[in-house]
Protein backbone atom coordinates (compact mmCIF):
# COMPACT_ATOMS: atom_id res chain seq x y z
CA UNK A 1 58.51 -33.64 85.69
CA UNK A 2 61.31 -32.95 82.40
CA UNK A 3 62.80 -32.11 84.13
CA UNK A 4 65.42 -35.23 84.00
CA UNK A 5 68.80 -34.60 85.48
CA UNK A 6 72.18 -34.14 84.07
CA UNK A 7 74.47 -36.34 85.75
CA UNK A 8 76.44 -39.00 83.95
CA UNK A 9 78.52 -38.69 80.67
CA UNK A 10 76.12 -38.87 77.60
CA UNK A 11 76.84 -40.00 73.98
CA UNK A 12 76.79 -38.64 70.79
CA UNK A 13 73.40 -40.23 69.67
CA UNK A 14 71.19 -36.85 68.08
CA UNK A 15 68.64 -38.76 68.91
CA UNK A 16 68.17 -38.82 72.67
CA UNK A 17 70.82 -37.70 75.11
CA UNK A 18 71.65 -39.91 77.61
CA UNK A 19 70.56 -39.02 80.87
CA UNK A 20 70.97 -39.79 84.79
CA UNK A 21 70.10 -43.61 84.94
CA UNK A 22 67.98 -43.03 88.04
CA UNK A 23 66.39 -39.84 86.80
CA UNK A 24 64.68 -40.30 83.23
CA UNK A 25 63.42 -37.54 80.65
CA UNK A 26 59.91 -37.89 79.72
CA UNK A 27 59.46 -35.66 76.73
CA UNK A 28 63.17 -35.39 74.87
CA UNK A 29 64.07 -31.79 73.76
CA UNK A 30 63.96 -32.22 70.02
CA UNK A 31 67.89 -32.73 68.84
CA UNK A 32 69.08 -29.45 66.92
CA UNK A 33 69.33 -30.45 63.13
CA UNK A 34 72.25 -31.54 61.36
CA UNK A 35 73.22 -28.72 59.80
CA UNK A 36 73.81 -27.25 63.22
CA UNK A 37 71.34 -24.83 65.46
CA UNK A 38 72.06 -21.62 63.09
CA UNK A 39 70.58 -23.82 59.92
CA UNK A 40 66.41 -23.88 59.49
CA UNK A 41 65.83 -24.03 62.82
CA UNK A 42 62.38 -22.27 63.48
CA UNK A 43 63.43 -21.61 67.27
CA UNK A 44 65.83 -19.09 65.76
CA UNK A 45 64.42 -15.12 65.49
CA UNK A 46 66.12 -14.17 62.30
CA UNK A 47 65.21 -9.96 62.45
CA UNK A 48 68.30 -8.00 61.83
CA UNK A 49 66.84 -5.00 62.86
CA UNK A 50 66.69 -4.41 66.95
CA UNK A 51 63.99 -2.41 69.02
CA UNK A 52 65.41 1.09 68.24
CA UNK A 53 65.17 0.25 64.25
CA UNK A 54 68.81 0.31 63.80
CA UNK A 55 70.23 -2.52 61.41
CA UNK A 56 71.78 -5.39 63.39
CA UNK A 57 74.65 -8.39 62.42
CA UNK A 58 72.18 -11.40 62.49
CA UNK A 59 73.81 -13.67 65.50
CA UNK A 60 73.15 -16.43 63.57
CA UNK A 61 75.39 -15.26 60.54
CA UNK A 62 77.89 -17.70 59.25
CA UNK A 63 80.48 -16.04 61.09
CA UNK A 64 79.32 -15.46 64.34
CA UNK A 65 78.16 -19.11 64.21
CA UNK A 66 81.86 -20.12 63.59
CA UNK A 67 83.04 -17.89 65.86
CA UNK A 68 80.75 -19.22 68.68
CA UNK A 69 81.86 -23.17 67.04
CA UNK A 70 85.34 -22.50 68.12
CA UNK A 71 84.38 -21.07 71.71
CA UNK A 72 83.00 -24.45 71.62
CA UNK A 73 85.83 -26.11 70.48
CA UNK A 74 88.50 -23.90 73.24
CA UNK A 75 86.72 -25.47 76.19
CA UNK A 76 86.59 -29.16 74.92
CA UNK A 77 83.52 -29.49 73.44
CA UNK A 78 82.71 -31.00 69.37
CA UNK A 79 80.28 -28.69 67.42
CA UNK A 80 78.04 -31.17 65.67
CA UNK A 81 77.43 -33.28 68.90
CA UNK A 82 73.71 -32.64 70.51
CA UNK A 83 75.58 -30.90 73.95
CA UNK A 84 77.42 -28.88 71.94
CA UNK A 85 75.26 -27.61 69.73
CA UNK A 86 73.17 -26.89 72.44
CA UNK A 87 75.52 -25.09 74.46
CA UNK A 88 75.84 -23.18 70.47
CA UNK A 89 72.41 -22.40 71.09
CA UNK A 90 73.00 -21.38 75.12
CA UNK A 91 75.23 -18.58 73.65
CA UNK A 92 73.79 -17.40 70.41
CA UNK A 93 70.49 -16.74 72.78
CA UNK A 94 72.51 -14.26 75.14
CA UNK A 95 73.88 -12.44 72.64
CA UNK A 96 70.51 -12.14 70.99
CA UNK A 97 69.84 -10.11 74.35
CA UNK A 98 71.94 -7.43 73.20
CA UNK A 99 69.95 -6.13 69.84
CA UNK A 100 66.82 -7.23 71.45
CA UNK A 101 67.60 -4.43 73.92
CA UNK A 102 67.13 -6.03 76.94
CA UNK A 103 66.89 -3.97 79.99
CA UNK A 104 69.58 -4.02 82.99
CA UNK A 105 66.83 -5.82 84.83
CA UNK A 106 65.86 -8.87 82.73
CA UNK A 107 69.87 -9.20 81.75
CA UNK A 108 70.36 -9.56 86.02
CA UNK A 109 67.83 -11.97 86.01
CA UNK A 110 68.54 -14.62 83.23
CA UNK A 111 72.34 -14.30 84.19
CA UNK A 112 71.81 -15.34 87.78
CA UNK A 113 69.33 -17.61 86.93
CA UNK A 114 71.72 -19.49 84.19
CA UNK A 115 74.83 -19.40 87.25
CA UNK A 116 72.47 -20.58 89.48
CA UNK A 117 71.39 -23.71 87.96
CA UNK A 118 74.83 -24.65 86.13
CA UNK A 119 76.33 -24.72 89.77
CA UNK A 120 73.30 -26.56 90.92
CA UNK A 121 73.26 -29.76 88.51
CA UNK A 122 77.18 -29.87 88.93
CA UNK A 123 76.91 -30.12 92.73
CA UNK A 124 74.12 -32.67 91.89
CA UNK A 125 75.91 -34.55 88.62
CA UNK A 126 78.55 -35.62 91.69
CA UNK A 127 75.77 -37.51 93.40
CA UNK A 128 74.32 -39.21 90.33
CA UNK A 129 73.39 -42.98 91.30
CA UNK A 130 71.63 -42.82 94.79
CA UNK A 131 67.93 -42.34 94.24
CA UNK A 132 66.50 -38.98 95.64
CA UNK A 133 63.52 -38.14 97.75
CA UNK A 134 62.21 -33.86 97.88
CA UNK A 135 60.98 -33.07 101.38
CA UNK A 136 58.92 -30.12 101.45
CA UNK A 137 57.26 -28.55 104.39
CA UNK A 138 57.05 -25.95 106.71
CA UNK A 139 59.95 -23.79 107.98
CA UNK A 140 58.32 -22.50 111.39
CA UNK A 141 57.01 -26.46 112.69
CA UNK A 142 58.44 -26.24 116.41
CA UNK A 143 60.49 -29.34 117.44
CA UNK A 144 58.43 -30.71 120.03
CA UNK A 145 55.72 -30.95 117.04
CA UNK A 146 54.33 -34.51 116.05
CA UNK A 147 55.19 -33.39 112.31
CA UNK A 148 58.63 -32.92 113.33
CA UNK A 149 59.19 -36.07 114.80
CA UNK A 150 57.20 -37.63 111.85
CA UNK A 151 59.89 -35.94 109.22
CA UNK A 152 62.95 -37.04 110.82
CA UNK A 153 61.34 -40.52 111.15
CA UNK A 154 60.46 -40.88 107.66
CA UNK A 155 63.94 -39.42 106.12
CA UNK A 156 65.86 -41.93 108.25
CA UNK A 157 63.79 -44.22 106.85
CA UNK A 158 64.16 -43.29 103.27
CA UNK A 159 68.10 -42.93 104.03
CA UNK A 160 68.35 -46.53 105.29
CA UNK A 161 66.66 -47.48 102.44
CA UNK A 162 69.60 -46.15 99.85
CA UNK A 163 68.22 -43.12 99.27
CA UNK A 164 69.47 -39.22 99.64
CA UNK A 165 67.23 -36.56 100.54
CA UNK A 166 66.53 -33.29 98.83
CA UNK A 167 65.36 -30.43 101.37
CA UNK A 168 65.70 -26.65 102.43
CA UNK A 169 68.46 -25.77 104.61
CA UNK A 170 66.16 -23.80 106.74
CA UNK A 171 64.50 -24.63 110.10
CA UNK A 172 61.23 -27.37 110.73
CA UNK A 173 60.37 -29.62 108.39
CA UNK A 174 63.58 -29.21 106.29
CA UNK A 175 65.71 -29.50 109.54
CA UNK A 176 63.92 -32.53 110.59
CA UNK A 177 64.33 -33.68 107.31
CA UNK A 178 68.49 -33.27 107.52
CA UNK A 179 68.13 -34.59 111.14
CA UNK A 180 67.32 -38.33 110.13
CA UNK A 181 69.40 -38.79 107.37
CA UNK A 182 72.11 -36.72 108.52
CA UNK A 183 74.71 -34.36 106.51
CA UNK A 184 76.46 -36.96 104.12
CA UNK A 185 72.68 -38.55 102.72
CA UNK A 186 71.43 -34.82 102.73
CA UNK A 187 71.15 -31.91 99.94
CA UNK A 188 69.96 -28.70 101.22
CA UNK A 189 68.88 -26.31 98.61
CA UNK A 190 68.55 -22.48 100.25
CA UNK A 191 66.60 -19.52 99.38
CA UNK A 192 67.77 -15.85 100.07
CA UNK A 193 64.91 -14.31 102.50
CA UNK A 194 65.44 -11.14 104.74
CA UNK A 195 63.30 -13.53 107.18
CA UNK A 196 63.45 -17.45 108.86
CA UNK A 197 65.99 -18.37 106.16
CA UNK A 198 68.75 -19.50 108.41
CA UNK A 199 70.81 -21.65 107.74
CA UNK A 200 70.75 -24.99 110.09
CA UNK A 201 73.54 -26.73 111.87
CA UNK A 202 73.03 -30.47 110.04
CA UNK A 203 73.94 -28.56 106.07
CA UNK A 204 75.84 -25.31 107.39
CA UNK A 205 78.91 -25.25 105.30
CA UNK A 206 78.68 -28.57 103.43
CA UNK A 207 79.61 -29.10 99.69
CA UNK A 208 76.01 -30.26 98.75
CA UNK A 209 74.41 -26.98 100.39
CA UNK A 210 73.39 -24.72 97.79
CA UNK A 211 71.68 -21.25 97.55
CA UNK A 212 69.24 -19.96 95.43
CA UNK A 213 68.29 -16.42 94.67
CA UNK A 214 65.14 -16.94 93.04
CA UNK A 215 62.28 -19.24 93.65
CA UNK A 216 61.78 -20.80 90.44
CA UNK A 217 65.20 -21.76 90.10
CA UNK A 218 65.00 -23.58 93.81
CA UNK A 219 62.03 -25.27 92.71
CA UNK A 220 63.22 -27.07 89.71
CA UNK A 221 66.09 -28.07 91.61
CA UNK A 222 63.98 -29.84 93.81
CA UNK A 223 61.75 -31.23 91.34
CA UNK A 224 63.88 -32.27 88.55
CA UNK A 225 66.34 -34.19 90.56
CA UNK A 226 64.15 -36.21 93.04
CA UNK A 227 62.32 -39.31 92.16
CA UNK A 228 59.85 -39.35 94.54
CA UNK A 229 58.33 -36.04 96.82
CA UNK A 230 57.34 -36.13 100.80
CA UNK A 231 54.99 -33.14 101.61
CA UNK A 232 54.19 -32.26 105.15
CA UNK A 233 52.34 -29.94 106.43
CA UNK A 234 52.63 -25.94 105.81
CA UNK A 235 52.04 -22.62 104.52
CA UNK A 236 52.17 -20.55 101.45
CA UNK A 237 55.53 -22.18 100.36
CA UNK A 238 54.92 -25.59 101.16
CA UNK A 239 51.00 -25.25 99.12
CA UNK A 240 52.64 -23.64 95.97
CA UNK A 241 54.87 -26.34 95.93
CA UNK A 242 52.68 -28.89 96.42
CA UNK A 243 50.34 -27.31 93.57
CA UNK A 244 53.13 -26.93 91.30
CA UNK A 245 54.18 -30.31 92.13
CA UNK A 246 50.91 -31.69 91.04
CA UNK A 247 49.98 -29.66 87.89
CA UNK A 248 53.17 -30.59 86.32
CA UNK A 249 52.63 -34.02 87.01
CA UNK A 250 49.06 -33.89 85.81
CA UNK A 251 49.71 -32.09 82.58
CA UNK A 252 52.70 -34.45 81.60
CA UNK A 253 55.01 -31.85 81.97
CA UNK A 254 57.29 -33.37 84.72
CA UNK A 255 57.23 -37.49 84.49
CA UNK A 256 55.44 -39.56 86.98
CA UNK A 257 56.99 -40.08 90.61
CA UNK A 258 55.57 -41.32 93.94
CA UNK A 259 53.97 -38.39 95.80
CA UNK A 260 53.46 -39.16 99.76
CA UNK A 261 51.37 -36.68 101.96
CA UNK A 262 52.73 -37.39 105.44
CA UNK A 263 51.89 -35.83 108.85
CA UNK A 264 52.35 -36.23 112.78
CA UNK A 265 50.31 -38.80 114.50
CA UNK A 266 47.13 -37.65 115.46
CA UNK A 267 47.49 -34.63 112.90
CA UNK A 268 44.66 -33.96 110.36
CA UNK A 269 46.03 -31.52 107.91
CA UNK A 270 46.10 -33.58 104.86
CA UNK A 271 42.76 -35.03 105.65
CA UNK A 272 41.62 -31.58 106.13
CA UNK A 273 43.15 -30.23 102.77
CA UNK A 274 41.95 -33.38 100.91
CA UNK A 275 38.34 -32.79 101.55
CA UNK A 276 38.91 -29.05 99.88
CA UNK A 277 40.01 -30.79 97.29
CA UNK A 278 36.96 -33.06 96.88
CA UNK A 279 34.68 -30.34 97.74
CA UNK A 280 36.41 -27.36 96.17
CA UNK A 281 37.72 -29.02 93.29
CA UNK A 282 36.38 -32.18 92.34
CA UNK A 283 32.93 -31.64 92.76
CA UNK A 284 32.91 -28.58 90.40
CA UNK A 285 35.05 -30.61 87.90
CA UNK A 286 38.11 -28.15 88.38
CA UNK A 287 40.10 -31.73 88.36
CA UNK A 288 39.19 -35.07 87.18
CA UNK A 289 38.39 -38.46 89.65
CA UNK A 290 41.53 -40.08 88.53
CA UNK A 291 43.54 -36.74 89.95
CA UNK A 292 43.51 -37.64 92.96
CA UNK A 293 45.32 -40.74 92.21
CA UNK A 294 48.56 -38.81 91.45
CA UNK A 295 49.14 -38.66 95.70
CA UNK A 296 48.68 -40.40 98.43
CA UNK A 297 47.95 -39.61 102.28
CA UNK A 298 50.22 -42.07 104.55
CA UNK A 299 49.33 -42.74 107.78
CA UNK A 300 52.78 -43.51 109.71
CA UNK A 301 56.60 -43.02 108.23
CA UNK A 302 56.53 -46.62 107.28
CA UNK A 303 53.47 -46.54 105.16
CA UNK A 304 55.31 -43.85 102.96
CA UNK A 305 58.40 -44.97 102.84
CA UNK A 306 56.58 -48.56 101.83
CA UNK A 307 54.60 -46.39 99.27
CA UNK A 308 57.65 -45.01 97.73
CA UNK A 309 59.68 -47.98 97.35
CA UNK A 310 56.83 -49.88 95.95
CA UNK A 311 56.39 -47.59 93.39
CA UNK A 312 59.76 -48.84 91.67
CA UNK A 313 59.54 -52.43 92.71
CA UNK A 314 58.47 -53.02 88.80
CA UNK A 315 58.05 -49.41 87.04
CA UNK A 316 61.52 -47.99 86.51
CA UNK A 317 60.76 -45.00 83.99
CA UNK A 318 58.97 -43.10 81.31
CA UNK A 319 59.39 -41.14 78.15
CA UNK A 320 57.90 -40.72 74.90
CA UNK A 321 59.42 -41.64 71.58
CA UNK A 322 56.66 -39.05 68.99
CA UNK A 323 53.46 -39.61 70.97
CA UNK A 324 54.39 -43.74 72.16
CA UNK A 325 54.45 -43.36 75.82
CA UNK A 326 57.52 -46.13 76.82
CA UNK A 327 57.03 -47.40 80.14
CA UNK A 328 60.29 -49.37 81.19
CA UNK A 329 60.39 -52.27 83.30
CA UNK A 330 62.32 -53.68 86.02
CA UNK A 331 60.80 -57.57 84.81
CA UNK A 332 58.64 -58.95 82.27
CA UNK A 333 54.84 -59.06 82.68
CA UNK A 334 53.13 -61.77 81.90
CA UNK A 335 51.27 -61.85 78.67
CA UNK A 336 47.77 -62.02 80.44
CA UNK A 337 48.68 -59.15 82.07
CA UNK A 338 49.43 -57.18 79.47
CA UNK A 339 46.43 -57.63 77.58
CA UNK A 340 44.17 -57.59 80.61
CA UNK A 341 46.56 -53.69 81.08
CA UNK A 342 45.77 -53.07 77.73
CA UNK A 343 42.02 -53.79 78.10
CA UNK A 344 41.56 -51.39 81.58
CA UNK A 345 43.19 -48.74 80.44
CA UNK A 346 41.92 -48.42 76.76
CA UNK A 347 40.80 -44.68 77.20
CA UNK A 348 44.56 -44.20 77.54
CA UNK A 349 45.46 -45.90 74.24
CA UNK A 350 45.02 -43.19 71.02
CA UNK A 351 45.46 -46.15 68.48
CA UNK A 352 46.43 -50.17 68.33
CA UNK A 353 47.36 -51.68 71.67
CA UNK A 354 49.94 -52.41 73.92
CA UNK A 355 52.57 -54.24 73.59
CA UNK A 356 55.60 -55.78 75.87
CA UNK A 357 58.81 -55.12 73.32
CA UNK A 358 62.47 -54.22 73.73
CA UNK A 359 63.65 -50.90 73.71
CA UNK A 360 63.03 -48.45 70.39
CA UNK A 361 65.03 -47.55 67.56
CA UNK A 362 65.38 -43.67 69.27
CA UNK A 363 66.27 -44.87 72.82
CA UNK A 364 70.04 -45.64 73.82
CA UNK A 365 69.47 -45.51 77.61
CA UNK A 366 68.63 -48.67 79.90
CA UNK A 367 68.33 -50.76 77.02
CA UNK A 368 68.86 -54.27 78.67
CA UNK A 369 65.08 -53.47 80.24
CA UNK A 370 61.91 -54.35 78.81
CA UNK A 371 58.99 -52.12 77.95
CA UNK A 372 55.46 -51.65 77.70
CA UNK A 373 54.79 -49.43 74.36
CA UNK A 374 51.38 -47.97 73.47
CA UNK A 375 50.18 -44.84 71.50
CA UNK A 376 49.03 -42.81 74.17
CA UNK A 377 46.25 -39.77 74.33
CA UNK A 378 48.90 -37.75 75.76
CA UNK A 379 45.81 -36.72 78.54
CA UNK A 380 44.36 -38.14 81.77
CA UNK A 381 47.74 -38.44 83.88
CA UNK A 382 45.85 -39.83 87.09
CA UNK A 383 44.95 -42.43 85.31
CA UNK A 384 48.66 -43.14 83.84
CA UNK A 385 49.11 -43.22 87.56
CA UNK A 386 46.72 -45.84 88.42
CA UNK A 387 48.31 -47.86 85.61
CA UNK A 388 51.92 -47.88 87.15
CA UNK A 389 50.20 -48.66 90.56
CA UNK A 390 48.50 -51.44 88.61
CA UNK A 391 51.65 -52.13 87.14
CA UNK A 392 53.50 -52.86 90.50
CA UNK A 393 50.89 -55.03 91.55
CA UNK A 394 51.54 -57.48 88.82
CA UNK A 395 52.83 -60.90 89.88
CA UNK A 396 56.27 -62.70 88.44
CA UNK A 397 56.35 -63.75 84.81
């Protein structure tokens, strides 16, 4: 998922920015260069002349670059840092929207979706510490439902357990999922609908209840700041989430996290949507075996809570340092187990081995853990998940 959230004061290291210590980056955006974002920075459209042929002052002209520095400077921020230079680069791109001549429309959109997630990782950067958990299901599952009863089971669960729970503010599966851990545990993240979009009694009104306009904005909301995802069972939504969900995963686009199928008892809808999957999917090669290693159907509440929590009991994060895939640790392995890692998982490995080290040169975040360090192939993400399950499995050093 990149996703990684924003939540804790960073440094002024170029090299990585420091990031929410439950919630890790896997894939770094590059640091701007020295010079600043303005200087040789392909990234930057240099074409003075806009869409109706007119000539245009370059927004990344000395002076506008000051000009935008000392914006910088007015609210409190140091040009030359990595945030600020970002934010440089926030600004310089919306005024490029002006000689691109960007339509009433697309200006609407970027705006609200640029309000919409500043206000959303600021009501989330108060929260930073307790890990999160992304409940997704349907909206119209009745109460008296066996999935109902099976979502507030399993959020209580997960709230006893330390953790806060990410889920829509509507009705079903994200009430039941408010229900169990109740208001102060719970985040409910809204959508604007001119249908079933209600607002429900547990999040009505609270300070961690936020609304979306668009979808995409909702979703990485819910991806980017949860370390582990519950789906139950339903519709359009809940399937284009889950699919999402799972190419991002799958393509190394969003890092690794537990992913728990759950349902009612008695219920077959996973088991049902699994075999599609086999027999849709996996038999014409649309996905590869080790795919369907990046979830995992529970049985009972317990199982995926136990699933989730297991997950982190010695994998703690991921990110890549160039193509070095840096798995951090919550203990040593033992050296046995690293080569006998090493040795399974050699289609993984692009060049030399792996190796049990302290942190990297490029990494200023959770460096008291230890790591396990090997050039990876940067493909076959199921099976990156079968190593962290193999991982956890590992005995004490």
């Amino acid at each position: 998922m990149r996703f990684r959230g924003p939540v804790r004061p960073r440094g002024t290291d170029p090299k990585e920015p420091n990031l929410s210590s439950n919630r890790q980056e896997l894939d770094p955006v590059p640091s701007p260069t020295a010079s600043g974002p303005a200087a040789n920075n392909p990234a930057i459209i240099r074409d003075p002349v806009g869409p109706e042929g007119l000539a245009q002052k370059r927004v990344d002209d000395a002076d506008i670059a000051a000009r935008i520095d000392q914006l910088v400077r007015d609210v409190g921020g140091q040009p030359g840092t990595f945030d600020s230079d970002l934010v440089h680069e926030l600004v310089a791109s919306g005024l490029k929207l002006i000689p691109d001549g960007r339509h009433t429309g697309e200006l609407k959109l970027i705006t609200a979706a640029v309000k919409e997630l500043r206000y959303a990782f600021r009501v989330f950067g108060k929260y930073p510490e307790p890990h999160k958990i992304t409940i997704f299901g349907s909206a119209r599952t009745p109460k008296d439902h066996p999935d109902y009863a099976a979502t507030v089971e399993f959020s209580k669960l997960m709230a006893d357990s330390g953790w806060m729970v990410i889920t829509g503010a509507g009705g079903g599966i994200m009430e039941a999922g408010l229900v169990g851990p109740g208001r102060e545990k719970s985040f409910g993240v809204a959508i604007r609908l001119p249908f079933e979009q209600t607002t429900n009694e547990v999040i009505a009104g609270d300070s961690k209840l936020i609304t979306f306009r668009y979808f995409f904005t909702r979703k990485l909301m819910f991806i980017s700041q949860a370390e582990a995802v519950a789906l139950f069972p339903g519709g359009f939504g809940t399937m284009d989430e889950a699919f999402e969900l799972l190419t991002l995963v799958q393509t190394g686009k969003a890092s690794m996290v537990p992913i728990v199928l759950c349902q009612g008892k008695g219920e077959t809808f996973w088991d049902e949507w699994l075999a599609f999957i086999k027999g849709g999917l996996l038999k014409r090669k649309w996905i590869s075996e080790e795919d369907v290693h990046l979830f995992h159907i529970c049985r009972s509440a317990e199982e995926a809570r136990d699933h989730v929590l297991k997950f982190y009991s010695v994998y703690h994060s991921s990110r890549y340092v160039r193509d070095d895939l840096v798995i951090r640790l919550r203990r040593p392995l033992a050296n046995a187990d690293v080569q006998r890692l090493a040795s399974t998982y050699a289609r993984l490995i692009k060049s030399g081995t792996m190796v049990q080290r302290g942190p990297l040169e490029q990494e200023n975040d959770n460096l008291h853990l230890p790591r396990l360090v090997f050039t990876h192939t940067r493909r076959e993400f199921g099976l990156v998940r079968k190593l962290i399950d193999d991982i956890n499995e590992c005995p004490q050093a």
